[in-house]
Protein backbone atom coordinates (compact mmCIF):
# COMPACT_ATOMS: atom_id res chain seq x y z
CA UNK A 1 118.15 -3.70 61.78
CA UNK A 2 119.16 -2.86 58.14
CA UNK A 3 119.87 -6.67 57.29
CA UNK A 4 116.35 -7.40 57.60
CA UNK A 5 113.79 -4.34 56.67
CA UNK A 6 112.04 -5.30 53.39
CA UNK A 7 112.67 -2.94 50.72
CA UNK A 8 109.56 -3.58 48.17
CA UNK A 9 108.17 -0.35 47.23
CA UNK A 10 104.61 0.20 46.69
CA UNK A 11 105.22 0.50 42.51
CA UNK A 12 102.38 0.94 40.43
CA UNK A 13 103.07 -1.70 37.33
CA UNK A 14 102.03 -1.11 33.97
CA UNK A 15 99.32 -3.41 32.39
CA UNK A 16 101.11 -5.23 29.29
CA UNK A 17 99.74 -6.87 25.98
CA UNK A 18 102.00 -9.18 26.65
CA UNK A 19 100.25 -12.81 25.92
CA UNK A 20 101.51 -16.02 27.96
CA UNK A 21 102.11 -18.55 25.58
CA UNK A 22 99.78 -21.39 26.86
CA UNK A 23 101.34 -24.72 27.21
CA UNK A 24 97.45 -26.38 26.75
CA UNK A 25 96.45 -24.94 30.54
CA UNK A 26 92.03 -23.86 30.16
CA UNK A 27 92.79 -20.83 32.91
CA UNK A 28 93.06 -16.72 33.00
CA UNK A 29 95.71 -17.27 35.71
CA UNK A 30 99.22 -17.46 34.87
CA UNK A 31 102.22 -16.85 37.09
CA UNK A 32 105.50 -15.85 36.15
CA UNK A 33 108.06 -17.81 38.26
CA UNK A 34 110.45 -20.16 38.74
CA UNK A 35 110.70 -23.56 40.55
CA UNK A 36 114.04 -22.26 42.22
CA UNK A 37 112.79 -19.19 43.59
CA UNK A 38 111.94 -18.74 47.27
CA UNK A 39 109.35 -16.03 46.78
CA UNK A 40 108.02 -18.22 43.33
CA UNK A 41 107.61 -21.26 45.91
CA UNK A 42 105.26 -19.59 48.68
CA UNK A 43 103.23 -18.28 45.66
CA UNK A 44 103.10 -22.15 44.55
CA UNK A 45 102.67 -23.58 47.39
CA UNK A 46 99.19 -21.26 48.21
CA UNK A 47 97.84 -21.62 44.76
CA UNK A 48 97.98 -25.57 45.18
CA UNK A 49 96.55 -25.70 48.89
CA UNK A 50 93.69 -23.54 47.36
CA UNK A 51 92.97 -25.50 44.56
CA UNK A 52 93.80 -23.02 41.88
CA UNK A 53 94.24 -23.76 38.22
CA UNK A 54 96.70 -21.97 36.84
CA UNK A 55 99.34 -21.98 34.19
CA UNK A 56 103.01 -21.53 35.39
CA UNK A 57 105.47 -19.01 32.87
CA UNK A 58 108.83 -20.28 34.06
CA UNK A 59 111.49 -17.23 34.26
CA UNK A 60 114.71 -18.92 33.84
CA UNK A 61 116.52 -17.18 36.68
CA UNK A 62 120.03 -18.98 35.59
CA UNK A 63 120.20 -16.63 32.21
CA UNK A 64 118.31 -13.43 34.20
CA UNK A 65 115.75 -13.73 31.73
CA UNK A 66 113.74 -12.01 34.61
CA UNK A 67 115.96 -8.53 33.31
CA UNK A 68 114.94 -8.80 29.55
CA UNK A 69 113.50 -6.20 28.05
CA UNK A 70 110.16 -8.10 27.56
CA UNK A 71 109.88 -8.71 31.48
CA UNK A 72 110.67 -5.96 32.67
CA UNK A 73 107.87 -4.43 30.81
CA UNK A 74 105.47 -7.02 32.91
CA UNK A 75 107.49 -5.69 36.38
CA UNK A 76 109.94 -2.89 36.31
CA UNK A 77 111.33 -4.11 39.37
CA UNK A 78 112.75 -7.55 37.46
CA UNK A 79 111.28 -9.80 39.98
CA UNK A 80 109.59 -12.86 40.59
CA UNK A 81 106.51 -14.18 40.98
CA UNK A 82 104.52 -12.14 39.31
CA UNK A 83 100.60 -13.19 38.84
CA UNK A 84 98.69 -12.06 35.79
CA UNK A 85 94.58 -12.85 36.34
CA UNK A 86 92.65 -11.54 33.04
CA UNK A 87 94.82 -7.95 32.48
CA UNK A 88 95.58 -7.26 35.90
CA UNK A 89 99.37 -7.65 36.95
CA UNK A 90 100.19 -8.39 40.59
CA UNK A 91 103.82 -8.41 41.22
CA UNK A 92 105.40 -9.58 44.89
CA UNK A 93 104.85 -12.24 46.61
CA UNK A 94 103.24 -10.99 49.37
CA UNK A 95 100.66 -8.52 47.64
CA UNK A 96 100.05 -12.01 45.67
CA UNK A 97 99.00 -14.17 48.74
CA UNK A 98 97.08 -11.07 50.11
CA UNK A 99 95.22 -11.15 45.83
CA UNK A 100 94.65 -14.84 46.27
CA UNK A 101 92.78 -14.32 49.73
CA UNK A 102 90.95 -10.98 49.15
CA UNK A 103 90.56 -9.96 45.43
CA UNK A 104 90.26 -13.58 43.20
CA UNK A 105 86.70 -14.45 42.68
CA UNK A 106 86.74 -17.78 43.74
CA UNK A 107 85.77 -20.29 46.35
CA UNK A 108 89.17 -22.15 47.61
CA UNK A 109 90.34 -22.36 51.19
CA UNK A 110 91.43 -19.73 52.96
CA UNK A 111 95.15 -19.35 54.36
CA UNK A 112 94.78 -16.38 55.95
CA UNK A 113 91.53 -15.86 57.64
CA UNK A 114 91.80 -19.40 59.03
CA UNK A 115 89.99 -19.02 62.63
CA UNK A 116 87.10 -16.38 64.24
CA UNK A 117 89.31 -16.60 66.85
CA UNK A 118 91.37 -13.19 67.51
CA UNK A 119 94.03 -14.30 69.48
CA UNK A 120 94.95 -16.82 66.31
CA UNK A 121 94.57 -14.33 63.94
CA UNK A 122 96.99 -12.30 65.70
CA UNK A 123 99.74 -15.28 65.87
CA UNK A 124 98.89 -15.88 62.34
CA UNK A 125 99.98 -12.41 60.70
CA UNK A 126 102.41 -11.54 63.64
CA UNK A 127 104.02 -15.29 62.41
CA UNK A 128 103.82 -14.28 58.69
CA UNK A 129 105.21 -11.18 59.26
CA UNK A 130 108.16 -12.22 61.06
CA UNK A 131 109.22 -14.98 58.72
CA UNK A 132 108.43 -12.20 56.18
CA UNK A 133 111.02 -10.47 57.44
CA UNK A 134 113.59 -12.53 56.75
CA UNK A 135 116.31 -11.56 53.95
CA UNK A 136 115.91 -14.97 52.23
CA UNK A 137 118.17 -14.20 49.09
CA UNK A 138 120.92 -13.23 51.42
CA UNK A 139 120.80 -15.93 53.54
CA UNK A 140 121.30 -18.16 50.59
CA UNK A 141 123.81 -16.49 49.18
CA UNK A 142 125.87 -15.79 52.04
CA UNK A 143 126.20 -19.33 52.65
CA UNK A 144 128.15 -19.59 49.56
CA UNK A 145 131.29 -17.23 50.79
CA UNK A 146 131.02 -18.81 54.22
CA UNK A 147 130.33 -22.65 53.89
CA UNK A 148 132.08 -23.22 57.21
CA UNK A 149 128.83 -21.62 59.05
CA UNK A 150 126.87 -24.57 57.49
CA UNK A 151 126.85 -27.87 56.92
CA UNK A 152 126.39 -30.50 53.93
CA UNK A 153 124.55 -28.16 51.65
CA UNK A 154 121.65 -30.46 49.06
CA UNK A 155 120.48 -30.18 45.59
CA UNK A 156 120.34 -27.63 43.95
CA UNK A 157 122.68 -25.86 46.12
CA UNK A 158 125.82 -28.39 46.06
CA UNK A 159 129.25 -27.49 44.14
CA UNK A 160 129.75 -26.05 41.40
CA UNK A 161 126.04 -24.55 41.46
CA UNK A 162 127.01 -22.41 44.63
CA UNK A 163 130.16 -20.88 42.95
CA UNK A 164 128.01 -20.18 39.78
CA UNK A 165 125.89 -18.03 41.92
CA UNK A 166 128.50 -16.97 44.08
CA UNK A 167 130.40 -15.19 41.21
CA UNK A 168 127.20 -14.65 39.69
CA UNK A 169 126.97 -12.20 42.78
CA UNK A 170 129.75 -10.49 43.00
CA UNK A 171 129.16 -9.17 39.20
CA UNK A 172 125.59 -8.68 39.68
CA UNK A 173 125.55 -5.06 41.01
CA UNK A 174 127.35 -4.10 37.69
CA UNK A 175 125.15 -5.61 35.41
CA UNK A 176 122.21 -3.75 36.90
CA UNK A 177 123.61 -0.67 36.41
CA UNK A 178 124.15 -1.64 32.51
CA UNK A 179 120.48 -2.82 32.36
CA UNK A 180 119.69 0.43 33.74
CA UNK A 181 121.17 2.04 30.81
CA UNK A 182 120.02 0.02 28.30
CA UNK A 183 115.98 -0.29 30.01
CA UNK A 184 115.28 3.87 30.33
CA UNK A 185 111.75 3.20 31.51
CA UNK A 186 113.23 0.83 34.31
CA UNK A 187 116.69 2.85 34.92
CA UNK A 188 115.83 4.83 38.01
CA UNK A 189 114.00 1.05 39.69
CA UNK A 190 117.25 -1.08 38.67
CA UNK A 191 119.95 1.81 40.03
CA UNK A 192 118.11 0.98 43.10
CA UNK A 193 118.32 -2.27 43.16
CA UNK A 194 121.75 -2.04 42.24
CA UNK A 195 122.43 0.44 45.50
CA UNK A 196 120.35 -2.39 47.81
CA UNK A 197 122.75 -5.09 45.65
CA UNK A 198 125.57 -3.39 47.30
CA UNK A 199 124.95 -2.85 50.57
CA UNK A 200 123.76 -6.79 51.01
CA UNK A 201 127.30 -7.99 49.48
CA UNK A 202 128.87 -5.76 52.09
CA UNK A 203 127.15 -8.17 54.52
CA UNK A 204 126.72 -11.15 52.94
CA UNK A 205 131.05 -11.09 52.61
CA UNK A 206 131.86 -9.97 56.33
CA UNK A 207 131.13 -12.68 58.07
CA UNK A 208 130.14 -10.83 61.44
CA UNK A 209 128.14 -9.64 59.94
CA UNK A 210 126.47 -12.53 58.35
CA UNK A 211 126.36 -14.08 61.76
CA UNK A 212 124.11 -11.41 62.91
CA UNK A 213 121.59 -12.40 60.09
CA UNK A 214 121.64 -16.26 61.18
CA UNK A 215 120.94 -14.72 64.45
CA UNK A 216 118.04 -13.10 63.72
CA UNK A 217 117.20 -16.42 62.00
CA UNK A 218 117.98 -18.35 65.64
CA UNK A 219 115.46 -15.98 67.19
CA UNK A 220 112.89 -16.15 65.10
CA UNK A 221 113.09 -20.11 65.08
CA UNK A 222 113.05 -19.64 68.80
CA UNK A 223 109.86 -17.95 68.43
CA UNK A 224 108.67 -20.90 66.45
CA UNK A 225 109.76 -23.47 68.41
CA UNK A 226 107.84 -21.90 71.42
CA UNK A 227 104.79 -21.30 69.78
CA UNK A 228 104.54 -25.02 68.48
CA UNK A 229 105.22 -26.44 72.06
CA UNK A 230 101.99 -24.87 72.76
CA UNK A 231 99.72 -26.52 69.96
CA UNK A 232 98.45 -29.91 69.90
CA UNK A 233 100.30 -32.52 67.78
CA UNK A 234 98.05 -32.63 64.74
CA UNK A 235 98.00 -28.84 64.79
CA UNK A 236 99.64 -26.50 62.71
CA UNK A 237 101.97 -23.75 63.72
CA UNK A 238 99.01 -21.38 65.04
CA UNK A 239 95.80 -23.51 64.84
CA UNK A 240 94.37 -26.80 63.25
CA UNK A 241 93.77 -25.05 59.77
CA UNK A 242 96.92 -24.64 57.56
CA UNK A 243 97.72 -21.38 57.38
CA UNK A 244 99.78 -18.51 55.81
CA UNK A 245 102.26 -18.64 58.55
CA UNK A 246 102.41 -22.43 57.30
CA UNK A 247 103.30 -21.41 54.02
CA UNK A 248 106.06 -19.41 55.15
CA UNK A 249 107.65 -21.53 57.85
CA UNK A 250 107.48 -24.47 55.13
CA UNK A 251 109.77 -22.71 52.63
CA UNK A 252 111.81 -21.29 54.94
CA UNK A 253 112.51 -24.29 56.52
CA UNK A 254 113.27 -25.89 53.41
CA UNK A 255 115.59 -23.05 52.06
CA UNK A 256 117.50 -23.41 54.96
CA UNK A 257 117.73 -27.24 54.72
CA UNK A 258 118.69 -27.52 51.09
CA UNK A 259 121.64 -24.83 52.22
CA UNK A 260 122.97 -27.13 55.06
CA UNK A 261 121.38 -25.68 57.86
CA UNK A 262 119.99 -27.66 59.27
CA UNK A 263 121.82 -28.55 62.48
CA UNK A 264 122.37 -25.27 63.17
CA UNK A 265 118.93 -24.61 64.14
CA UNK A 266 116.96 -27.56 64.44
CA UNK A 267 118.49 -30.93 64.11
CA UNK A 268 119.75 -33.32 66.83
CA UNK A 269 116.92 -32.46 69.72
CA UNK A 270 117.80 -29.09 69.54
CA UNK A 271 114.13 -27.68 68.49
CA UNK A 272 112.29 -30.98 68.44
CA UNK A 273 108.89 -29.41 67.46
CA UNK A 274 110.40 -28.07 64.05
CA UNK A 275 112.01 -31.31 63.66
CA UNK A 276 108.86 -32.32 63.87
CA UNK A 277 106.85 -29.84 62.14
CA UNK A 278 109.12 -30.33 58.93
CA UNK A 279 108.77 -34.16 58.52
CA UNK A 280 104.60 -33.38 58.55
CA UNK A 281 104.62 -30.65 56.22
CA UNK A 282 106.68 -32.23 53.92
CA UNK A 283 104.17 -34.78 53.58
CA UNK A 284 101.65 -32.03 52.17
CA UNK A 285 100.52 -32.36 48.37
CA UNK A 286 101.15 -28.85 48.27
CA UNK A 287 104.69 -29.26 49.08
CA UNK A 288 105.39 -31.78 47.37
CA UNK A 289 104.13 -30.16 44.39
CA UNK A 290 105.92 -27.18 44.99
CA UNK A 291 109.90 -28.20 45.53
CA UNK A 292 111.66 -29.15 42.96
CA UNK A 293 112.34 -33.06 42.55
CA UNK A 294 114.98 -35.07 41.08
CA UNK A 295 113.89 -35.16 37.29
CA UNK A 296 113.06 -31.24 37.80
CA UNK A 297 116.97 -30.59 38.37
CA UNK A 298 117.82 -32.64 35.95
CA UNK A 299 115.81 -30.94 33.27
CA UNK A 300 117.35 -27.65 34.34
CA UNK A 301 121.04 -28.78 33.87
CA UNK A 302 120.25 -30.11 30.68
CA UNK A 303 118.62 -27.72 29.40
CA UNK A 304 120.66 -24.57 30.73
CA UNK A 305 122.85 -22.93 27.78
CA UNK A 306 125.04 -19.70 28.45
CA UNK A 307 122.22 -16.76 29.65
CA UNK A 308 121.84 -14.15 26.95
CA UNK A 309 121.31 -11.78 30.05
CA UNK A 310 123.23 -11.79 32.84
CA UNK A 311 121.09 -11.55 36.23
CA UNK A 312 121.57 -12.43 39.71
CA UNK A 313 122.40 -15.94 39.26
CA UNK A 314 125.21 -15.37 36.80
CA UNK A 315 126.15 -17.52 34.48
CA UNK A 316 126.31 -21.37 33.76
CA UNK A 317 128.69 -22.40 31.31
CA UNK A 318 128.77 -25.08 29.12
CA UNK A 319 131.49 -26.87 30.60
CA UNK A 320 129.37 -26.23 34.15
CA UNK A 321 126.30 -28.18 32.52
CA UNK A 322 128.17 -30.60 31.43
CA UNK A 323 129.95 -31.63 35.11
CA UNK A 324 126.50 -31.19 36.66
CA UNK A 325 125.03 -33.39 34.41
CA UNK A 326 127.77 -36.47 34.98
CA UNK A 327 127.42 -35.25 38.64
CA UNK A 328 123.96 -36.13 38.73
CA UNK A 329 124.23 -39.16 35.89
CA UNK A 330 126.33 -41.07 38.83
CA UNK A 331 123.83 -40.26 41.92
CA UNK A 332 121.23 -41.92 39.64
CA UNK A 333 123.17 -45.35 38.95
């Protein structure tokens, strides 16, 4: 099914003497990311249930700072996370998680090799894998040209945001092509992209097809729902140990919340254990410390200006700050 296959290639990324600018953090860790990105959040989300100090390097995805020249240098690919330990540069989230597990020198809790038990192993990467799977960037945005698929869509994804990165969309495949040109070293990764770009608008604007995504979405959920019926209460999704699959199932489930979705799949009895499963994990530190609250929103409205570069998320004018801000100045009072 071409609306779901992954399409990270195996890309060796240059080393760069590019220095974080440290914001007082006492660590050789630093991840490139933002708070609004789904792949940034399962990176997060791990690095807090393992206890890892680390400095975030927000990429402000609003001005597709994550297509400057400087970036792309970091990761050709103009994607985020990206984790830098010492020299080494790990881009992709799920090469990341794998790093965090395998390759960091450090003592913290494990999220993947959670149980000596084989038959929980197995659900554990068979459940990462699947959720894996899922096109999350084209779920979101598809919700945007059909809102009559979902329902009452939640910060940050409520009006005008959603037509910001609705039109910021339909332009994008364009503006990778002209960051091509002007990025030589990146040109033949971002034509790609660009290709890829096109192909998901094609389905994220036909709403049949569309449907067919949320349907893979229903199935995997069913999956979920199934497997949870068959853990104990204070379990998690495969075991009593948190887990990777944890991590992914969190996010998602929040992604698709914040977008509305809720009833659709879950809500009002119709998978009870998810219902379930989502009030407990948002109770975690980890989560918590991973989605963005209140005050983090508003700092981003304030403090967005029109991008310099134009990247996936388009632009936010001035004017668009401006109504967000009064939008959110009167849910406050």
């Amino acid at each position: 099914m071409h609306y779901v296959q992954k399409y990270v290639e195996k890309l060796q990324n240059p080393k760069t003497n590019n220095t974080p600018i440290s914001n007082g953090f006492k660590t050789n860790i630093f991840l490139y990311c933002s708070y609004y990105s789904f792949y940034s959040q399962k990176v997060l989300m791990a690095l807090y249930e393992k206890n890892i100090d680390f400095e975030p390097l927000l990429i402000d995805i609003t001005k597709g700072e994550q297509y400057s020249s400087w970036f792309l240098e970091i990761n050709p690919r103009g994607e985020i996370p990206v984790l830098k330990v010492n020299t080494a540069i790990i881009p992709d989230s799920t090469r990341i998680l794998d790093y965090l597990e395998f390759y960091l020198n450090q003592e913290t809790p494990p999220l993947i090799n959670v149980s000596a038990d084989n038959k929980v192993m197995k659900n554990v990467n068979m459940f990462r894998e699947m959720i894996e799977a899922l096109p999350a960037g084209l779920i979101t945005v598809g919700s945007f040209f059909h809102p009559h698929l979902c329902g009452t869509p939640k910060m940050p994804f409520i009006l005008p945001v959603r037509e910001v990165l609705k039109n910021g969309d339909l332009s994008n495949s364009k503006n990778l092509r002209k960051l091509a040109k002007a990025n030589p070293k990146a040109e033949n990764v971002l034509l790609y992209k660009a290709e890829i770009q096109d192909r998901k608008h094609e389905i994220i604007t036909n709403e049949d097809e569309y449907l067919k995504v949320l349907n893979v979405v229903d199935d995997v959920l069913s999956h979920v729902e199934e497997q949870l019926t068959k853990q104990y209460q204070e379990n998690w999704l495969c075991c009593e140990q948190f887990s990777i699959a944890d991590i992914n199932l969190a996010v998602l489930l929040q992604r698709l919340w914040e977008l509305g979705l809720e009833d659709r799949f879950w809500t009002r009895g119709k998978r009870p254990h998810i219902e379930q499963y989502f009030e407990r994990v948002k109770e975690r530190e980890s989560f918590k410390k991973t989605i963005p609250g209140l005050p983090v929103h508003l700092k981003m409205i304030v403090t967005s200006q029109p991008p310099t570069y134009i990247g996936a998320a388009g632009a936010i004018s001035v004017g668009m700050v401006l109504a967000l801000a009064y939008f959110f100045k009167k849910l406050i009072h």
